[in-house]
N, C-alpha and C. Protein backbone atom coordinates (compact mmCIF):
# COMPACT_ATOMS: atom_id res chain seq x y z
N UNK A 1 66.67 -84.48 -40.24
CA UNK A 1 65.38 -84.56 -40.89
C UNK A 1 64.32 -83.92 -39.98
N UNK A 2 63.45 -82.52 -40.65
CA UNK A 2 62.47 -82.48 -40.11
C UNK A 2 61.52 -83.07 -39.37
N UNK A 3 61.09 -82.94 -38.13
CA UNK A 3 60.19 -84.03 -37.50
C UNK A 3 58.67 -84.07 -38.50
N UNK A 4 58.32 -84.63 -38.32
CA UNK A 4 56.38 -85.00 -38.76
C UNK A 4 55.46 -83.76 -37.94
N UNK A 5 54.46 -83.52 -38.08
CA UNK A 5 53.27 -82.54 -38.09
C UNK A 5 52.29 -82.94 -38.16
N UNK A 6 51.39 -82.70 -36.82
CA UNK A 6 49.94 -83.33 -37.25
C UNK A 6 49.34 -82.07 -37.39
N UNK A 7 48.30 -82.51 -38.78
CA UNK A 7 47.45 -81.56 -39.27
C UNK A 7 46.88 -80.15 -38.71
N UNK A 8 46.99 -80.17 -37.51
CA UNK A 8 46.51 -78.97 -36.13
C UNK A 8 47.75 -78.12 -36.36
N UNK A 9 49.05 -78.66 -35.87
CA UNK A 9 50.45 -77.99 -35.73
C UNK A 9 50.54 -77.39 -37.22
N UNK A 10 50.52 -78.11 -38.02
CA UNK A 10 50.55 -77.37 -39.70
C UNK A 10 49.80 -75.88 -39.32
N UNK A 11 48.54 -75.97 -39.37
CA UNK A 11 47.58 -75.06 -39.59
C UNK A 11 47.99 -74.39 -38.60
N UNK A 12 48.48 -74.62 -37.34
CA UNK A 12 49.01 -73.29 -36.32
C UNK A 12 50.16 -72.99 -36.71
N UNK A 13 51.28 -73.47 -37.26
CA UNK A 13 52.67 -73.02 -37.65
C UNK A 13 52.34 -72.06 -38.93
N UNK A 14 51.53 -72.61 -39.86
CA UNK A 14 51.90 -71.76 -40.52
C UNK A 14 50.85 -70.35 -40.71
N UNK A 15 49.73 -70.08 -39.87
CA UNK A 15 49.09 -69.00 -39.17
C UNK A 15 49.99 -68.42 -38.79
N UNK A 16 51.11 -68.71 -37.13
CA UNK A 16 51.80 -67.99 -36.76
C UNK A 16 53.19 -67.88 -38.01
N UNK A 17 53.34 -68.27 -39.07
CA UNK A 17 54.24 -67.77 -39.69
C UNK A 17 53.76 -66.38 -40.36
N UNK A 18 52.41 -66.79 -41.00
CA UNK A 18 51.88 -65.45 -41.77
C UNK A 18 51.78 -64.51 -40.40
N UNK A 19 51.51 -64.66 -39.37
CA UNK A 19 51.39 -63.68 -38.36
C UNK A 19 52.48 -62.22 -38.48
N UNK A 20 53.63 -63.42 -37.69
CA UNK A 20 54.78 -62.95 -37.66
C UNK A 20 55.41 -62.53 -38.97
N UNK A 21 55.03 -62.86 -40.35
CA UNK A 21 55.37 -62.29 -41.67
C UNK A 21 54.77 -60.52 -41.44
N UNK A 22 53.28 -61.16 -41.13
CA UNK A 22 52.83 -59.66 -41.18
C UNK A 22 53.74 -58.44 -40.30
N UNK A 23 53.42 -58.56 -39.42
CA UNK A 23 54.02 -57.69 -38.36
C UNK A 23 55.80 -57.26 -38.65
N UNK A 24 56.60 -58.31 -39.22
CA UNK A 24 57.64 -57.81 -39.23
C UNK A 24 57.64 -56.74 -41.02
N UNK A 25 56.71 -57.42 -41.64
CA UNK A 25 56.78 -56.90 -42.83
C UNK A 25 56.67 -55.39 -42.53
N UNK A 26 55.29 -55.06 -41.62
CA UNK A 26 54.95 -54.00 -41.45
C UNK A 26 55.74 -53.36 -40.49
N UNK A 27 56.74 -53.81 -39.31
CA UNK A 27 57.95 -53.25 -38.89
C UNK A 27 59.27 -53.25 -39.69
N UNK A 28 59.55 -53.51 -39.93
CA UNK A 28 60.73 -53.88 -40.57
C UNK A 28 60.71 -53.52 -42.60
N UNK A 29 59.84 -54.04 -43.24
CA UNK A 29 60.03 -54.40 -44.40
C UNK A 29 60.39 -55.39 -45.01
N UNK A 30 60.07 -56.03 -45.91
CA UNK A 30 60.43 -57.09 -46.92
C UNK A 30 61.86 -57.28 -46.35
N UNK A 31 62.78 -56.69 -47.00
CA UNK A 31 64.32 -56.81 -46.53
C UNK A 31 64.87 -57.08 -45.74
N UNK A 32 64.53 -56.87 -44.36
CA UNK A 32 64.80 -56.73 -42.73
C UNK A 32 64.05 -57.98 -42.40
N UNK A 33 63.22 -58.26 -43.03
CA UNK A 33 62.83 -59.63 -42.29
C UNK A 33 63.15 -60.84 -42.60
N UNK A 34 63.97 -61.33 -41.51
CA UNK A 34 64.22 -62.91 -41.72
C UNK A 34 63.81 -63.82 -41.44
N UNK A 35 64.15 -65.18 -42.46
CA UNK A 35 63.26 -66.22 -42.50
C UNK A 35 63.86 -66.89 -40.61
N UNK A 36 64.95 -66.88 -40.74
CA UNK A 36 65.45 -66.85 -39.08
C UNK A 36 64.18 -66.55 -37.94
N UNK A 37 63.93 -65.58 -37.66
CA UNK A 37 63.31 -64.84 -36.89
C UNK A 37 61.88 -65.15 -37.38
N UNK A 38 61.24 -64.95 -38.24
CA UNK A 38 60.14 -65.96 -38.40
C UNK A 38 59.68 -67.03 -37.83
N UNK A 39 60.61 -67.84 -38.08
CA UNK A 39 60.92 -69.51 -37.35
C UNK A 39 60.93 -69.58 -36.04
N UNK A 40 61.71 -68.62 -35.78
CA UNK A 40 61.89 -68.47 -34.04
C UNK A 40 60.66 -68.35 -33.59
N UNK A 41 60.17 -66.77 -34.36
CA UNK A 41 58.32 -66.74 -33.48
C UNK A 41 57.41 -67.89 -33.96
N UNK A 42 57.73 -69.00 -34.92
CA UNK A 42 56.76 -69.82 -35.16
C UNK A 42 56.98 -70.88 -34.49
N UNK A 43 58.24 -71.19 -33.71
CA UNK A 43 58.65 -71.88 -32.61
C UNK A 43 59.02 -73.60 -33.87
N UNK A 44 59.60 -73.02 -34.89
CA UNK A 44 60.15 -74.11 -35.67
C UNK A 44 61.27 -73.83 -36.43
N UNK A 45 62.23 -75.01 -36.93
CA UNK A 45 63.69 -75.11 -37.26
C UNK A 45 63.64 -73.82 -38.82
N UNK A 46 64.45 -73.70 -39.34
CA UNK A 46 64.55 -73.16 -40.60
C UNK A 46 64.42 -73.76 -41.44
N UNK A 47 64.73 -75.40 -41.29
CA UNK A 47 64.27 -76.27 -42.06
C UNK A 47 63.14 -76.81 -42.57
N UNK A 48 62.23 -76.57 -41.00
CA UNK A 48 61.01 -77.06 -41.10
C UNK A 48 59.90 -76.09 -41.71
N UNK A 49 60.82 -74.36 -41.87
CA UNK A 49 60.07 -73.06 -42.86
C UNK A 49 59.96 -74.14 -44.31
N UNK A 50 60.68 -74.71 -44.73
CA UNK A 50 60.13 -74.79 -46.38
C UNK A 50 59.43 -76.25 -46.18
N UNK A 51 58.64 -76.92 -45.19
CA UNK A 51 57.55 -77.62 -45.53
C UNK A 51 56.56 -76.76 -45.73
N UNK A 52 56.15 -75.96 -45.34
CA UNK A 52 55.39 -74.54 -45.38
C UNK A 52 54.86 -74.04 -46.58
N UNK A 53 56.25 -73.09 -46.66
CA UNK A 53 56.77 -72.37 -48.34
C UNK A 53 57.50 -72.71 -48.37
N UNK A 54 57.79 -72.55 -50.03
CA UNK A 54 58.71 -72.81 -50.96
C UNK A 54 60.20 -71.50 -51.07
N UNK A 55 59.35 -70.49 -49.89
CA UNK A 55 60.37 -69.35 -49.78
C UNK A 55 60.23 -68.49 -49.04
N UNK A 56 61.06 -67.79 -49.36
CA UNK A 56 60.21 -66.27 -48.27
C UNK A 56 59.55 -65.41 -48.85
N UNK A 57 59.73 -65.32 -50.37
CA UNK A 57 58.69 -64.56 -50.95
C UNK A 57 57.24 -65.14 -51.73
N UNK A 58 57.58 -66.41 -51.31
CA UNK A 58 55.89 -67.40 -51.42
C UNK A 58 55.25 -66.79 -50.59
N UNK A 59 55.97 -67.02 -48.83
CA UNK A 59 55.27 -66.33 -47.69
C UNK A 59 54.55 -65.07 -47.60
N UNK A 60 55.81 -64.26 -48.35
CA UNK A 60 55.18 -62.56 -47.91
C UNK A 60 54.13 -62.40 -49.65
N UNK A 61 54.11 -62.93 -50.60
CA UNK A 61 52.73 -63.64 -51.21
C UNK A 61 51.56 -63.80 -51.31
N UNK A 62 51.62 -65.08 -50.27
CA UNK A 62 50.64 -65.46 -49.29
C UNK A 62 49.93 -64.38 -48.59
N UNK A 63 50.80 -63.86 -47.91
CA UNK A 63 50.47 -62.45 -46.68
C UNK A 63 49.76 -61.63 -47.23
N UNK A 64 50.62 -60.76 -48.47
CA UNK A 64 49.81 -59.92 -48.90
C UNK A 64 48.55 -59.96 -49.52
N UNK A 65 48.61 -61.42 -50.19
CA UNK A 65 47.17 -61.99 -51.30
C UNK A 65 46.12 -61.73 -49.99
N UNK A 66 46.37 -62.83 -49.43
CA UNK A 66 45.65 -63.28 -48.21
C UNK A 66 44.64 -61.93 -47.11
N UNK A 67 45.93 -60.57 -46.81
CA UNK A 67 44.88 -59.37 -46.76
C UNK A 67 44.27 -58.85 -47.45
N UNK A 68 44.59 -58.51 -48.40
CA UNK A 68 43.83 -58.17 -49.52
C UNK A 68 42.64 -58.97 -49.17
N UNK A 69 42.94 -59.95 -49.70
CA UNK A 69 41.55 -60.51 -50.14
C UNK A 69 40.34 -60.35 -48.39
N UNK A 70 40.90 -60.64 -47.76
CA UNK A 70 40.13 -60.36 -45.95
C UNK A 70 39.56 -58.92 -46.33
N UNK A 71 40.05 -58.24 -46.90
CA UNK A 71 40.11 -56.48 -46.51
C UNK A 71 38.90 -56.33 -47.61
N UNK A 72 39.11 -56.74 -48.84
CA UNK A 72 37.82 -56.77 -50.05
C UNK A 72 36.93 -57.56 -49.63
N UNK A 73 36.77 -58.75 -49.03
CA UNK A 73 35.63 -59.28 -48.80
C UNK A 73 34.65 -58.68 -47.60
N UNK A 74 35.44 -58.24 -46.52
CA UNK A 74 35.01 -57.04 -45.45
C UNK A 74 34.03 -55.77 -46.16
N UNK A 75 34.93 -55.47 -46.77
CA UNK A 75 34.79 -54.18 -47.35
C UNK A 75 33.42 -54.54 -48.54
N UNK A 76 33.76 -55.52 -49.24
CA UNK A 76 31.94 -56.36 -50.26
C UNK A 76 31.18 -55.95 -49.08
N UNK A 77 31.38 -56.52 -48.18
CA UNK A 77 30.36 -57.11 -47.05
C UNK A 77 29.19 -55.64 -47.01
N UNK A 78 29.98 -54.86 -46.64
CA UNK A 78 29.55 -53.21 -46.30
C UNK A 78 28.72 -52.72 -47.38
N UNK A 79 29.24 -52.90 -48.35
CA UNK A 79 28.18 -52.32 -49.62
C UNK A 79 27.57 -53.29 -49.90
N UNK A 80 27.61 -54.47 -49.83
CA UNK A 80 26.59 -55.29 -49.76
C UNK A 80 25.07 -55.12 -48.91
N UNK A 81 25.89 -54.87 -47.70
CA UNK A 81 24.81 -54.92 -46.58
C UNK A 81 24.17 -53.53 -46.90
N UNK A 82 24.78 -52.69 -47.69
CA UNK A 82 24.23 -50.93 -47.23
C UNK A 82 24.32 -50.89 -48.39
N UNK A 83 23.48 -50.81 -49.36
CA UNK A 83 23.43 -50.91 -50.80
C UNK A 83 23.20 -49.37 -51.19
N UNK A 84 23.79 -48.27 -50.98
CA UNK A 84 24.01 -47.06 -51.49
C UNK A 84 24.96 -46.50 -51.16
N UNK A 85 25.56 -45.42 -50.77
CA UNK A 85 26.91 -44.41 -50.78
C UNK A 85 27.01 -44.52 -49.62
N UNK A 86 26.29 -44.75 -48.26
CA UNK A 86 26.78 -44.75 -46.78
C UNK A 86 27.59 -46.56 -47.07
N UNK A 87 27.16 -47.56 -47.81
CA UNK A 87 28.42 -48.80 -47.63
C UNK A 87 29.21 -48.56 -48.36
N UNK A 88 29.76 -47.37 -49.42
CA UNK A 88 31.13 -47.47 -50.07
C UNK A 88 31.68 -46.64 -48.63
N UNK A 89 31.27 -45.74 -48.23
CA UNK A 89 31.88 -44.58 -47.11
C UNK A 89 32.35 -45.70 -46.23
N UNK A 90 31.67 -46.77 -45.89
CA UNK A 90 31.78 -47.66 -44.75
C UNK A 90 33.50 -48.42 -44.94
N UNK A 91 33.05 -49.13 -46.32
CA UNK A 91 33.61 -49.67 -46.87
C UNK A 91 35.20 -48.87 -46.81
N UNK A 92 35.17 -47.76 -47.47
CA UNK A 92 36.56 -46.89 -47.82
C UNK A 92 37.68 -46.38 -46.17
N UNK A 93 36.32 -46.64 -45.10
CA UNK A 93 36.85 -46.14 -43.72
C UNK A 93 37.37 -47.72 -43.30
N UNK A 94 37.04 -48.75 -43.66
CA UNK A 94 37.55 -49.94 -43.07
C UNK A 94 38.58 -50.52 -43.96
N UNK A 95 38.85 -50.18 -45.39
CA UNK A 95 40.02 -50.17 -45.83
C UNK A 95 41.38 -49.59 -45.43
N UNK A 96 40.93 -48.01 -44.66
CA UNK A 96 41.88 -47.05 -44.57
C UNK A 96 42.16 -47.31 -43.51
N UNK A 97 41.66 -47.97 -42.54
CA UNK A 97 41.79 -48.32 -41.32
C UNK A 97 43.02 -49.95 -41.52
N UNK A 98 42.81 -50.51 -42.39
CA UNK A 98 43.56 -51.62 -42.41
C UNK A 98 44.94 -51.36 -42.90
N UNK A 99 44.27 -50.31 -44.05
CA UNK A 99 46.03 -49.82 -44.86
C UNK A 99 47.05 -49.00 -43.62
N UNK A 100 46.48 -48.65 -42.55
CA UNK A 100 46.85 -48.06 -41.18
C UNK A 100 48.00 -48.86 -40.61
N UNK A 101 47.07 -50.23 -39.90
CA UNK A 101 47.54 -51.22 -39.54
C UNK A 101 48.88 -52.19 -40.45
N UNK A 102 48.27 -52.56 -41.46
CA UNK A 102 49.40 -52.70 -42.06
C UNK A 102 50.11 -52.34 -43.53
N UNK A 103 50.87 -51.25 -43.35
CA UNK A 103 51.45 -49.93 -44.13
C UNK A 103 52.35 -50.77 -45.60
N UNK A 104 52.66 -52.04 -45.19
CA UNK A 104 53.08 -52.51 -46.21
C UNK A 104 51.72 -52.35 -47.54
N UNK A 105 50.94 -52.64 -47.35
CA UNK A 105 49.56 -52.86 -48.48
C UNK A 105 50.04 -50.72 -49.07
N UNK A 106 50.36 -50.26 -48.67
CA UNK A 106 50.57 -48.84 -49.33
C UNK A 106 51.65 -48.41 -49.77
N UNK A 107 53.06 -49.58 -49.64
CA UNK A 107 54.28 -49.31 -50.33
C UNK A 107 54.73 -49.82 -51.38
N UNK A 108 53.75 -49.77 -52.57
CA UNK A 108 54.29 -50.91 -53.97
C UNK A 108 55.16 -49.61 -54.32
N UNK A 109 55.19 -48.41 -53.94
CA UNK A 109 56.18 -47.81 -55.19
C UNK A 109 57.67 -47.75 -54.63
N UNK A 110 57.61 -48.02 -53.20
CA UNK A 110 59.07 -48.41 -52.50
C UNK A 110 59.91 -49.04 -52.95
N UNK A 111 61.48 -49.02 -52.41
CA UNK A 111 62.72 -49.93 -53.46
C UNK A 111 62.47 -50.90 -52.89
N UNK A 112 61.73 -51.44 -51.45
CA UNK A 112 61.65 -52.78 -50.30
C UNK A 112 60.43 -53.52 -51.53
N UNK A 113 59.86 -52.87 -51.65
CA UNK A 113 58.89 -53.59 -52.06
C UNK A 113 58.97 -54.23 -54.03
N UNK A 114 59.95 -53.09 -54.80
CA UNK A 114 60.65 -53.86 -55.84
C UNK A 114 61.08 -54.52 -55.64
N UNK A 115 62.09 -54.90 -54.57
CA UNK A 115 63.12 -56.45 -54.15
C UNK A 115 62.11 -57.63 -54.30
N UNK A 116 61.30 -57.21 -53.49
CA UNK A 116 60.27 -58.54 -52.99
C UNK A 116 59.83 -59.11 -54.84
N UNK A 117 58.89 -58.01 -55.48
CA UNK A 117 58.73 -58.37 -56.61
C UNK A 117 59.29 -58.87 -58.03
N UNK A 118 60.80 -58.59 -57.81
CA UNK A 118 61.72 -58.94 -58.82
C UNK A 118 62.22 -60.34 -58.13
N UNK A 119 62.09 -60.91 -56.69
CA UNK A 119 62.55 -62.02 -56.69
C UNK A 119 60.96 -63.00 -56.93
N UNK A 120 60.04 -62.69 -56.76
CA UNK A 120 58.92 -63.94 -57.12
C UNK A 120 58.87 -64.33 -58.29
N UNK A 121 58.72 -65.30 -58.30
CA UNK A 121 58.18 -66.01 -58.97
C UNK A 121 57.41 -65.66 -60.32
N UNK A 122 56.94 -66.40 -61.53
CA UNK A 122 55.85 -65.98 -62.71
C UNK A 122 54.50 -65.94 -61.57
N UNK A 123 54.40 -67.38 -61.25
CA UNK A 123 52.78 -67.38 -60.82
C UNK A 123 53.03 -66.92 -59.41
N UNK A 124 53.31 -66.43 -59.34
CA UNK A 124 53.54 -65.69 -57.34
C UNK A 124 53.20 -64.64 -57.82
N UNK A 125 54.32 -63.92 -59.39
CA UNK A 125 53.51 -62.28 -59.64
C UNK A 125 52.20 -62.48 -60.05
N UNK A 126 51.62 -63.31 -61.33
CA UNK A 126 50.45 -63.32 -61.37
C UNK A 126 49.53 -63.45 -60.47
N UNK A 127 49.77 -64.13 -59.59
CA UNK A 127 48.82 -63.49 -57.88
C UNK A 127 48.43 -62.72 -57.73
N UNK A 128 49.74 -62.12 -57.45
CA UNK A 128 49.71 -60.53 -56.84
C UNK A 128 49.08 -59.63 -57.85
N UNK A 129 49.12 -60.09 -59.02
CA UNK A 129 48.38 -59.24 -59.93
C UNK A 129 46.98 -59.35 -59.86
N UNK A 130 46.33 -60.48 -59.75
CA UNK A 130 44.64 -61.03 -59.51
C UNK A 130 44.37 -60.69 -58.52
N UNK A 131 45.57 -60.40 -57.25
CA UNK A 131 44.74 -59.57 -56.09
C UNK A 131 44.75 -57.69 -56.10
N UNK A 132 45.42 -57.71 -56.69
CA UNK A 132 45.02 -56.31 -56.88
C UNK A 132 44.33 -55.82 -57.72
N UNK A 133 44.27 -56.33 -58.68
CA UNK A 133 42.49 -56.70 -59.47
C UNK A 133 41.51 -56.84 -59.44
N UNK A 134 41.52 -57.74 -57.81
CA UNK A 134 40.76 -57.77 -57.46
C UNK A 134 39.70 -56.53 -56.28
N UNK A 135 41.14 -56.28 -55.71
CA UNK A 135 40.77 -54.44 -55.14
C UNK A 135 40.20 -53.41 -56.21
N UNK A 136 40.72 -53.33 -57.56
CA UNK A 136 40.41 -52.44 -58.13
C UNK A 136 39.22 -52.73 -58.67
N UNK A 137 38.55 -53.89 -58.75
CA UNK A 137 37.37 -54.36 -59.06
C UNK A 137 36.10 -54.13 -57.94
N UNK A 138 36.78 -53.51 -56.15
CA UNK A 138 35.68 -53.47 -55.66
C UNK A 138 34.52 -52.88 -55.77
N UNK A 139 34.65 -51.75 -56.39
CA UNK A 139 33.99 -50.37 -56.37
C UNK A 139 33.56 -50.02 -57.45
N UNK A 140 33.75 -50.86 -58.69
CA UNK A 140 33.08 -51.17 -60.12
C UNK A 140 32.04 -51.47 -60.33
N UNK A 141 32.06 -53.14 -59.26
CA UNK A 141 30.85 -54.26 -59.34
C UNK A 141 29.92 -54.59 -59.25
N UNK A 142 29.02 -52.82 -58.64
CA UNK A 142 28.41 -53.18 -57.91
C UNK A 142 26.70 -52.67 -58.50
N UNK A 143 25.62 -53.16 -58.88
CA UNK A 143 24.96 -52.29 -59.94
C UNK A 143 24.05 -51.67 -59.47
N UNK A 144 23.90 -51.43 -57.68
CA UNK A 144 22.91 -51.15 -57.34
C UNK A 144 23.68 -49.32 -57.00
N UNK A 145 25.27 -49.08 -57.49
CA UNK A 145 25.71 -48.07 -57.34
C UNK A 145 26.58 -47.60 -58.79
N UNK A 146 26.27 -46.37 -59.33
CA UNK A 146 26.48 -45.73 -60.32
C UNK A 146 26.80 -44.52 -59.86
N UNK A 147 28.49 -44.35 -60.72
CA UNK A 147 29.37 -42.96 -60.95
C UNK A 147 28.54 -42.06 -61.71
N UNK A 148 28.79 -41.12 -60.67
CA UNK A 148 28.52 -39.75 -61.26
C UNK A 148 29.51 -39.00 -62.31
N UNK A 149 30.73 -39.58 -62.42
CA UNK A 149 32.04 -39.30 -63.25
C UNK A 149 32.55 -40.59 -63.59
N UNK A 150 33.16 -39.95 -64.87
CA UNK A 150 33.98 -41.31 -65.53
C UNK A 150 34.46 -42.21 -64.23
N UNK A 151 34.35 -43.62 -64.92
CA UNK A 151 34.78 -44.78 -63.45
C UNK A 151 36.33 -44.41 -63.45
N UNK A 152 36.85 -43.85 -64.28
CA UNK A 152 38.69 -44.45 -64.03
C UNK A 152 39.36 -42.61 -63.04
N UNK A 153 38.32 -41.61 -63.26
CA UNK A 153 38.44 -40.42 -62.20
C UNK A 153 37.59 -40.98 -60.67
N UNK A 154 36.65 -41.48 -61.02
CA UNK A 154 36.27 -42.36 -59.64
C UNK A 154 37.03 -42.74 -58.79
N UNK A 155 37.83 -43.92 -59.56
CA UNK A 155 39.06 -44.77 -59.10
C UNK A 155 40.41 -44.09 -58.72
N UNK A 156 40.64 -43.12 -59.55
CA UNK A 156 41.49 -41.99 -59.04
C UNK A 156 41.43 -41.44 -57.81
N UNK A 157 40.38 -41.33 -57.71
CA UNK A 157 40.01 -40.35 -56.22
C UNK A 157 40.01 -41.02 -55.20
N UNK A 158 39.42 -42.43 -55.42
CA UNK A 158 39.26 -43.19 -54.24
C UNK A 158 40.56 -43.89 -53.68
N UNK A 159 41.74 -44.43 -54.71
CA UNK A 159 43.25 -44.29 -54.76
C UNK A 159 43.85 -43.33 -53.94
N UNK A 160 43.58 -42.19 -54.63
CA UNK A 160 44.55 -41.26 -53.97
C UNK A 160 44.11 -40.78 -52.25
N UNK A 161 42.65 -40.88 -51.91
CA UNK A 161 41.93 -40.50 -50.80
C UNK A 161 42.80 -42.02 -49.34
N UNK A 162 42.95 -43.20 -50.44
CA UNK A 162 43.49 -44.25 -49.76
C UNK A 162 44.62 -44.32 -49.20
N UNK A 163 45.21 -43.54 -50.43
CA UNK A 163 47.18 -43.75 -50.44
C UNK A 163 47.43 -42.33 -49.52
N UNK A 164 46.80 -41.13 -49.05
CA UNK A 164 46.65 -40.29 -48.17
C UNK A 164 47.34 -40.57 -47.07
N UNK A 165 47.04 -41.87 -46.55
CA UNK A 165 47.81 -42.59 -45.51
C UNK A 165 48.90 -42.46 -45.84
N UNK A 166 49.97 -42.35 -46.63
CA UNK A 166 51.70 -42.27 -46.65
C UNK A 166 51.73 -40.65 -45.46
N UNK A 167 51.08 -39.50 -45.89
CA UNK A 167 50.82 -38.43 -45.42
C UNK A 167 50.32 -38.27 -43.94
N UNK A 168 50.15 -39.44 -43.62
CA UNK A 168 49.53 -39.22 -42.05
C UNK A 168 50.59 -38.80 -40.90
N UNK A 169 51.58 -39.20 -40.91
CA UNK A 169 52.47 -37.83 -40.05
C UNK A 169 52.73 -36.79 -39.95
N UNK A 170 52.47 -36.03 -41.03
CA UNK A 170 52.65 -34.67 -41.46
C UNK A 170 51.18 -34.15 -41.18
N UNK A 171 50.50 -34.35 -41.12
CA UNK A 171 49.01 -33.94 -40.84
C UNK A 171 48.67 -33.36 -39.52
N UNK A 172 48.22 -32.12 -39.27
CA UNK A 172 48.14 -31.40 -37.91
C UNK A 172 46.86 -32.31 -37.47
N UNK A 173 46.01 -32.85 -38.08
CA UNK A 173 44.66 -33.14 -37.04
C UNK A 173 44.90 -34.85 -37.60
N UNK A 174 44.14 -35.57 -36.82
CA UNK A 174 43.84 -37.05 -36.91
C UNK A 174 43.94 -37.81 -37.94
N UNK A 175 44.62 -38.16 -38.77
CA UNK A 175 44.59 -38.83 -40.09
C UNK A 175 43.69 -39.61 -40.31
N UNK A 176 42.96 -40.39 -39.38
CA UNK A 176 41.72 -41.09 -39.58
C UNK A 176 40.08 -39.98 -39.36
N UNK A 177 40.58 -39.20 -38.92
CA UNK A 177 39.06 -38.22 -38.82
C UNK A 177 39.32 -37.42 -39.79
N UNK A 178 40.31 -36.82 -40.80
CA UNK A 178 40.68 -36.59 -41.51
C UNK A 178 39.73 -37.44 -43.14
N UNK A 179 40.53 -38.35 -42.89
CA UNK A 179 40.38 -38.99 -44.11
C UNK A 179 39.02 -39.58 -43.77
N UNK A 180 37.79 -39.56 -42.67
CA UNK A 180 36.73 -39.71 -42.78
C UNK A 180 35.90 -38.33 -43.39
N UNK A 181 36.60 -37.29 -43.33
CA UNK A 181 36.06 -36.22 -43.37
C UNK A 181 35.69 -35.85 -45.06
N UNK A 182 37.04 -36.44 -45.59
CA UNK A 182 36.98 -36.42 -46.93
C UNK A 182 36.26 -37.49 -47.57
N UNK A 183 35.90 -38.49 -46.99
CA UNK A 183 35.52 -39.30 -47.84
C UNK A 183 33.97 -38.97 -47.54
N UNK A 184 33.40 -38.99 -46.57
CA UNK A 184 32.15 -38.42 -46.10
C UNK A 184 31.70 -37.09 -47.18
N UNK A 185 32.51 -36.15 -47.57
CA UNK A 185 32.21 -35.19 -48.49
C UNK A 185 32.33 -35.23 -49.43
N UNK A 186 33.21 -36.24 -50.37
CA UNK A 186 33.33 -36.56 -51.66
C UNK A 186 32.81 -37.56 -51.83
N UNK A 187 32.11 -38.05 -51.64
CA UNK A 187 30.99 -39.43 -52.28
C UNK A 187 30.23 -39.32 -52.98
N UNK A 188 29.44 -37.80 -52.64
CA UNK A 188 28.29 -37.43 -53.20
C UNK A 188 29.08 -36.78 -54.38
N UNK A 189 30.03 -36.65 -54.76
CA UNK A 189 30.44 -36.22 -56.17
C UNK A 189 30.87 -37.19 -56.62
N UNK A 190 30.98 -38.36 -56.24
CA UNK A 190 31.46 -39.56 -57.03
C UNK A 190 29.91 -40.56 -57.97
N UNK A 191 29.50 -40.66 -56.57
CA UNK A 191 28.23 -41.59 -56.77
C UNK A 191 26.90 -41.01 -56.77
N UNK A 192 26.23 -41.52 -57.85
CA UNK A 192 24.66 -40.64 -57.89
C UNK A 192 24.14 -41.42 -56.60
């Protein structure tokens, strides 16, 4: 029988579980990472993983909802604070900077990342669906900023300027001065 947990140890076990979710997700992949090795870096039994979650793909879930949502509320923050085209620019450089860090948030069209989604859950996918809804909702919402082009070529551009990052090895100059370069010059054709 699992030992007991005081409220502190909860909240640090399962931090360092999403930790260590992240990092192996983003080394390894969905597939390669085990609930084993998880446990180990969370310094608890395998048993004591499902007081936690209910799985491993509750966890990596969790993980992904959970950046997302850090990365959009960051990213609000910026056009919030800079209420014209220098906080989406802000905004689009601190996304691209995160999708950097962790590369999983840029592999839904991968076979690692079908596995993950064909084993969750109804309401685990509907999650994942409200958080990416919620990304695609950043750059809509906002009324103190108006497209210069249809919103769904907007959204196109700002997508594809994002997902650029798969391309960052192949790129002779900096992928991040790069993709500041473009976004810095295409704004003003997006947004009046």
């Amino acid at each position: 029988m699992p030992r007991s947990f005081t409220e502190r140890e909860k909240e640090n076990i399962r931090r360092k579980l999403e930790e260590a979710c992240k990092q192996s997700w983003t080394q390894y992949g969905y597939k390669k990472t085990s609930v084993d090795e998880l446990c180990r870096q969370a310094g608890i039994s395998k048993g004591a993983f499902y007081l936690f979650f209910e799985s491993k793909e509750a966890l990596f879930c969790e993980v992904l909802c959970s950046v997302q949502k850090q990365i959009c509320d960051a990213a609000s923050d910026f056009i919030e604070r800079q209420k014209d085209k220098s906080g989406v620019v802000a905004a689009l450089k601190l996304i691209y900077r995160e999708y950097d860090k962790n590369n999983f948030l840029c592999e839904s069209d991968s076979s690692d990342f079908t596995i993950l989604m064909n084993k969750l859950s109804e309401e685990q996918a509907k999650k994942m669906e409200d958080s990416n809804r919620m990304s695609r909702q950043l750059f809509l919402e906002h009324p103190h900023l108006k497209f210069k082009v249809d919103a769904d070529m907007a959204m196109s551009v700002i997508y594809s300027l994002i997902m650029n990052i798969k391309n960052k090895s192949i790129l002779p100059y900096d992928h991040r001065e790069t993709f500041d370069f473009m976004v810095e010059h295409l704004i003003d054709s997006l947004y009046e």
